[in-house]
PDB file of N, CA and C in Angstrom:
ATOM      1  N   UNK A   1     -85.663  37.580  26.284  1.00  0.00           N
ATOM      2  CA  UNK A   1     -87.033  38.013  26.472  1.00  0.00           C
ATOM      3  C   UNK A   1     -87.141  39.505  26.135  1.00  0.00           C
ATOM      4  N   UNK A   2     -88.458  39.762  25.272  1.00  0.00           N
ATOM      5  CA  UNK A   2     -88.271  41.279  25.258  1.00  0.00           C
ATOM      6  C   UNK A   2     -89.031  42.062  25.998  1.00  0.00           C
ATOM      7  N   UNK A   3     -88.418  43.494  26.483  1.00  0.00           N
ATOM      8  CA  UNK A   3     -89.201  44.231  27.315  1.00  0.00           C
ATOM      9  C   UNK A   3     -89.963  44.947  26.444  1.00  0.00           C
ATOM     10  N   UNK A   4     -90.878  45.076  27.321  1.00  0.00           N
ATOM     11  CA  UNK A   4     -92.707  45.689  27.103  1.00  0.00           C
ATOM     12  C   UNK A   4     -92.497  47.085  26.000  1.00  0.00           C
ATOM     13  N   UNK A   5     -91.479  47.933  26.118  1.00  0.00           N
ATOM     14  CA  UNK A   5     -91.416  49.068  25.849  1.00  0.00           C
ATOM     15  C   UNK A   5     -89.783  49.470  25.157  1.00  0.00           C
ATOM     16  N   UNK A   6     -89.893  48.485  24.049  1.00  0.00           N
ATOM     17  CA  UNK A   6     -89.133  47.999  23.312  1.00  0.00           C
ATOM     18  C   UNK A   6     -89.171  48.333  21.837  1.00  0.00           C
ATOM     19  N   UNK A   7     -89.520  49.333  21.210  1.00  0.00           N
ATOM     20  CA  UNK A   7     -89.933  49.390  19.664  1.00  0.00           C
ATOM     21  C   UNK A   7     -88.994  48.459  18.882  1.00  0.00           C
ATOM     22  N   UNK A   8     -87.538  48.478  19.169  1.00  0.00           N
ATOM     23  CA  UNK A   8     -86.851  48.167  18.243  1.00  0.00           C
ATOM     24  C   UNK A   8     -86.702  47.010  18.223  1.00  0.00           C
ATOM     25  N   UNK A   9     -86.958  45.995  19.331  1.00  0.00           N
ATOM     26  CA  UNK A   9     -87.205  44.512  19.692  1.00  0.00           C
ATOM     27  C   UNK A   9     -88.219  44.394  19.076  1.00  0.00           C
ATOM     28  N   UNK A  10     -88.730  44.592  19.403  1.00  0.00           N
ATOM     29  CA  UNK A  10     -90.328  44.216  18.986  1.00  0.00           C
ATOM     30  C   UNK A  10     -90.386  44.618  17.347  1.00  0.00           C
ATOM     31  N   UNK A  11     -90.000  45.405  16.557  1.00  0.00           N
ATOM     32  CA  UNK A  11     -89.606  45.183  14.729  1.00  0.00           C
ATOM     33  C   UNK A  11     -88.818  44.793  14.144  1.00  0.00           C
ATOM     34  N   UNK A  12     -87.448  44.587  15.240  1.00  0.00           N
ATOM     35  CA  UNK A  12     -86.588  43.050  15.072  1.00  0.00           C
ATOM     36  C   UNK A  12     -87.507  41.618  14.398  1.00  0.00           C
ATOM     37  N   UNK A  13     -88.073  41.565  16.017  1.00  0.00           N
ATOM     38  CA  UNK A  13     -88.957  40.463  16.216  1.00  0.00           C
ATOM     39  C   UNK A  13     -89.652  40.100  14.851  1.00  0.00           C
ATOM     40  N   UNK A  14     -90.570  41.195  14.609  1.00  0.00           N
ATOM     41  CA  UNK A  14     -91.363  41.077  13.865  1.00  0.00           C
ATOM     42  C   UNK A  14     -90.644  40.807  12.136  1.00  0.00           C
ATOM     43  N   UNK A  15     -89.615  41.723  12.085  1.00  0.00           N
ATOM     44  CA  UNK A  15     -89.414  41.286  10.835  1.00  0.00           C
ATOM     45  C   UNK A  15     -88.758  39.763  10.517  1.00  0.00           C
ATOM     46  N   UNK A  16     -88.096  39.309  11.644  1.00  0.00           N
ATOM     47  CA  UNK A  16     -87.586  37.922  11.514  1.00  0.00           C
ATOM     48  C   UNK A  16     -88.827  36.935  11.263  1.00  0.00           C
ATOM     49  N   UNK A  17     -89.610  37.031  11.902  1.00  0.00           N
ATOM     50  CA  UNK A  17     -91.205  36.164  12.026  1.00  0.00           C
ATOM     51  C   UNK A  17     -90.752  36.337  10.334  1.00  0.00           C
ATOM     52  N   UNK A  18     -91.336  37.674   9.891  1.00  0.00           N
ATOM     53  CA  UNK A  18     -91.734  37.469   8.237  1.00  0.00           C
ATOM     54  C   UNK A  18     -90.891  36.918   7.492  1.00  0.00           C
ATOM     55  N   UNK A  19     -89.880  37.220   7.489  1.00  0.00           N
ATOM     56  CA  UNK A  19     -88.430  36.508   7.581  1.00  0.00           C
ATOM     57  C   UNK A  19     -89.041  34.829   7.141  1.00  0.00           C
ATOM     58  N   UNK A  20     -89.158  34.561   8.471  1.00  0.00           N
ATOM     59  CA  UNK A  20     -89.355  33.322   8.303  1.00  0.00           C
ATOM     60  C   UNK A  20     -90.477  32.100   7.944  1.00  0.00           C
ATOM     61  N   UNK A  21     -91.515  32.843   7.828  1.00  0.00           N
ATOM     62  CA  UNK A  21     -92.737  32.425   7.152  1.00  0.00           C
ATOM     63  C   UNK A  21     -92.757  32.862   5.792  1.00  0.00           C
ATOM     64  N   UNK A  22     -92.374  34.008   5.380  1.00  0.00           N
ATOM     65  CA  UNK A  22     -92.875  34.328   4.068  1.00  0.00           C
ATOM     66  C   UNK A  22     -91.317  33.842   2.897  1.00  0.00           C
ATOM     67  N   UNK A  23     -90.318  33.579   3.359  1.00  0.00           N
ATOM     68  CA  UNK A  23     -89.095  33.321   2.467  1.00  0.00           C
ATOM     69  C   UNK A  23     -88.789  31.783   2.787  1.00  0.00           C
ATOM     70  N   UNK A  24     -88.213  31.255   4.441  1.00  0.00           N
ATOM     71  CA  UNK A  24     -88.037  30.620   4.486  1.00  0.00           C
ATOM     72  C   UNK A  24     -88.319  29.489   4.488  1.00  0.00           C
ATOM     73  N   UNK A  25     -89.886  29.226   5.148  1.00  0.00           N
ATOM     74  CA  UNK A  25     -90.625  28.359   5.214  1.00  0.00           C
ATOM     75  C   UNK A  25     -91.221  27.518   3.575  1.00  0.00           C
ATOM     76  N   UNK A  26     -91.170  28.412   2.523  1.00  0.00           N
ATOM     77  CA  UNK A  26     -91.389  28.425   1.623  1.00  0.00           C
ATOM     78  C   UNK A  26     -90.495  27.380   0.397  1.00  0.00           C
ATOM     79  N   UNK A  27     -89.634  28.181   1.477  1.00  0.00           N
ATOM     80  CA  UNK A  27     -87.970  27.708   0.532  1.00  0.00           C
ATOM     81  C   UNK A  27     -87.724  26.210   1.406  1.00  0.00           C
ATOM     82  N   UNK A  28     -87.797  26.319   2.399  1.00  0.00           N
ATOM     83  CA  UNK A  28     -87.314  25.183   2.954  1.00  0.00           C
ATOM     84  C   UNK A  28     -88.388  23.809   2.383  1.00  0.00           C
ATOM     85  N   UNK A  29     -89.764  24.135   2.382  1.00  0.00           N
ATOM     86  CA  UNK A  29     -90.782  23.227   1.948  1.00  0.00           C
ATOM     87  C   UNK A  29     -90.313  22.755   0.192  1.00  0.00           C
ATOM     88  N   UNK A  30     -89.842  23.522  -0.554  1.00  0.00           N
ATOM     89  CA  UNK A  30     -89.492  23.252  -2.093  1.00  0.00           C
ATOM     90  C   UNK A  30     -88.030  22.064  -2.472  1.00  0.00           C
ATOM     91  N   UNK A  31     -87.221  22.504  -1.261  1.00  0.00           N
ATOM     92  CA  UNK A  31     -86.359  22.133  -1.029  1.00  0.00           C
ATOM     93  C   UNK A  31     -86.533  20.422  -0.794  1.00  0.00           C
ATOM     94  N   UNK A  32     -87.174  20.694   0.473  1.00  0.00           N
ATOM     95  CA  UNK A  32     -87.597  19.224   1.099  1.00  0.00           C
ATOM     96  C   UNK A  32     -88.474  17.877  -0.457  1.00  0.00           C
ATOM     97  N   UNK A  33     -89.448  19.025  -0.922  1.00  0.00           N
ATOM     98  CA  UNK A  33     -90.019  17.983  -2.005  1.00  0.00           C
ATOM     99  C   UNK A  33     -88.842  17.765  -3.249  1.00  0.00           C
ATOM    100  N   UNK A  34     -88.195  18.946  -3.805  1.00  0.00           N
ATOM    101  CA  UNK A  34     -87.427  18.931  -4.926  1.00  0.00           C
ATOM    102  C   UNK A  34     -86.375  17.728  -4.598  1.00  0.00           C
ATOM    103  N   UNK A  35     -86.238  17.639  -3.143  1.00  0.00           N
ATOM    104  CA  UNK A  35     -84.922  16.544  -3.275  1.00  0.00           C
ATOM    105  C   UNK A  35     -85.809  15.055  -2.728  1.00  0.00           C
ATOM    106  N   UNK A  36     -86.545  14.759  -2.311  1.00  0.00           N
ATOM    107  CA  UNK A  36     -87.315  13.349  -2.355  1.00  0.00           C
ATOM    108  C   UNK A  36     -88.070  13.492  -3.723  1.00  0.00           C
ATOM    109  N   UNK A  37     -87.986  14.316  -4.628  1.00  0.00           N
ATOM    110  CA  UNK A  37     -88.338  13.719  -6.066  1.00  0.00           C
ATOM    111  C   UNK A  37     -86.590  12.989  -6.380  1.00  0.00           C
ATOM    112  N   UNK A  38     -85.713  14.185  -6.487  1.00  0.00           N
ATOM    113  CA  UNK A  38     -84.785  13.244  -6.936  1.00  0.00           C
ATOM    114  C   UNK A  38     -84.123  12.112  -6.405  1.00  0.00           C
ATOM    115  N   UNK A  39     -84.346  11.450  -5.356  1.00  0.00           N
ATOM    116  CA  UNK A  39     -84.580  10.309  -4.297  1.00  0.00           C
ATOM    117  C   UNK A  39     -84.774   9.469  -5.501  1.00  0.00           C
ATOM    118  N   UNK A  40     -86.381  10.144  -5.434  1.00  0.00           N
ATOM    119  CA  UNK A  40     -86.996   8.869  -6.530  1.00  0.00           C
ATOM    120  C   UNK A  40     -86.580   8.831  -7.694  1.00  0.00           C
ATOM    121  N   UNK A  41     -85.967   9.941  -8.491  1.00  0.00           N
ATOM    122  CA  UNK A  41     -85.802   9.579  -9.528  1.00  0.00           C
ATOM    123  C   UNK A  41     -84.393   8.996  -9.357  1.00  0.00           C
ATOM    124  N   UNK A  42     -83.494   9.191  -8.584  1.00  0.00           N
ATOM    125  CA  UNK A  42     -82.576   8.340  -8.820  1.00  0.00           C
ATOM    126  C   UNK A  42     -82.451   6.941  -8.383  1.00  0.00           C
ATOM    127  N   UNK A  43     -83.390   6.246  -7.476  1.00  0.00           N
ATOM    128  CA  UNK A  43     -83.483   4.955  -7.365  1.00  0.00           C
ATOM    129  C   UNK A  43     -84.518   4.708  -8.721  1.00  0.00           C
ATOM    130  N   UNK A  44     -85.268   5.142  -9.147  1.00  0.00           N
ATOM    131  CA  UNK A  44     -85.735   4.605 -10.297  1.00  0.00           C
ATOM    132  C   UNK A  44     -84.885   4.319 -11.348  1.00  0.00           C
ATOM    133  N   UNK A  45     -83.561   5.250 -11.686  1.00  0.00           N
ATOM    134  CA  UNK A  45     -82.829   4.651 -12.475  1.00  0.00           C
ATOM    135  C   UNK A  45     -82.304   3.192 -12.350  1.00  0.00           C
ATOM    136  N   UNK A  46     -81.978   3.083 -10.995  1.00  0.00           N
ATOM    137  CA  UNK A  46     -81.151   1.793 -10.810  1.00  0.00           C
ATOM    138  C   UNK A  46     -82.386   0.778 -10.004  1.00  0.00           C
ATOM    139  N   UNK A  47     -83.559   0.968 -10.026  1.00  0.00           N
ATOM    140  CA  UNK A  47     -84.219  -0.154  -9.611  1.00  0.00           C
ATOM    141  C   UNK A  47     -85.619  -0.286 -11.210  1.00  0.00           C
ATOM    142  N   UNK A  48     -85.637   0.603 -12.052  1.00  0.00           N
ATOM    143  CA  UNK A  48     -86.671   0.643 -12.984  1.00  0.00           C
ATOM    144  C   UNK A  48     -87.523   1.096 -12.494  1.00  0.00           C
ATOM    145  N   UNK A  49     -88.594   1.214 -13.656  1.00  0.00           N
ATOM    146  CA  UNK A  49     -89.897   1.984 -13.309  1.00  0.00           C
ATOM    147  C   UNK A  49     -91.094   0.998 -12.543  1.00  0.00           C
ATOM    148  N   UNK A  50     -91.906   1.900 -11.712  1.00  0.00           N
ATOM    149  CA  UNK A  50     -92.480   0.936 -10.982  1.00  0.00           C
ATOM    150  C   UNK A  50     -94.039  -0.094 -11.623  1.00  0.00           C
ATOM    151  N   UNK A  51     -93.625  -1.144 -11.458  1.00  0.00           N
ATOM    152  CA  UNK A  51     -94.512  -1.988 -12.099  1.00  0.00           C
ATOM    153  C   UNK A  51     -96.261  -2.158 -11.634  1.00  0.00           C
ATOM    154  N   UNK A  52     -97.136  -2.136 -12.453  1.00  0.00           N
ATOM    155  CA  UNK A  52     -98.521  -2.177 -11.755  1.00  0.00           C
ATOM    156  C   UNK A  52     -99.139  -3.589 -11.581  1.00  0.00           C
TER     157      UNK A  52
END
C-alpha cells in the first residue's frame, strides 16, 4: 500500500500503469489475435477451406 506522502511511490506507480496500458496491453491484445489467426490458418491446412 502506498503512503499518502510518497512522491517516489506514487511515479513508480504511475509509470508502471503507463507501462501497462500504453505497451503492454497493446502487445498482449496483437499477440492474442496474431496467434488465433494462425490457429486458423493452421487447421485450415489440414481440414480445407471453409465451405458455404
Amino acid at each position: 500500500m502506498l503512503e499518502k506522502n510518497n512522491p517516489t511511490a506514487r511515479k513508480e506507480e504511475l509509470r508502471s500503469f503507463a507501462f501497462l496500458t500504453v505497451v503492454m496491453a497493446p502487445v498482449l491484445a496483437g499477440l492474442i489475435i496474431a496467434g488465433y489467426g494462425f490457429l486458423v490458418w493452421i487447421y485450415q491446412m489440414f481440414a480445407g477451406p471453409p465451405h458455404a
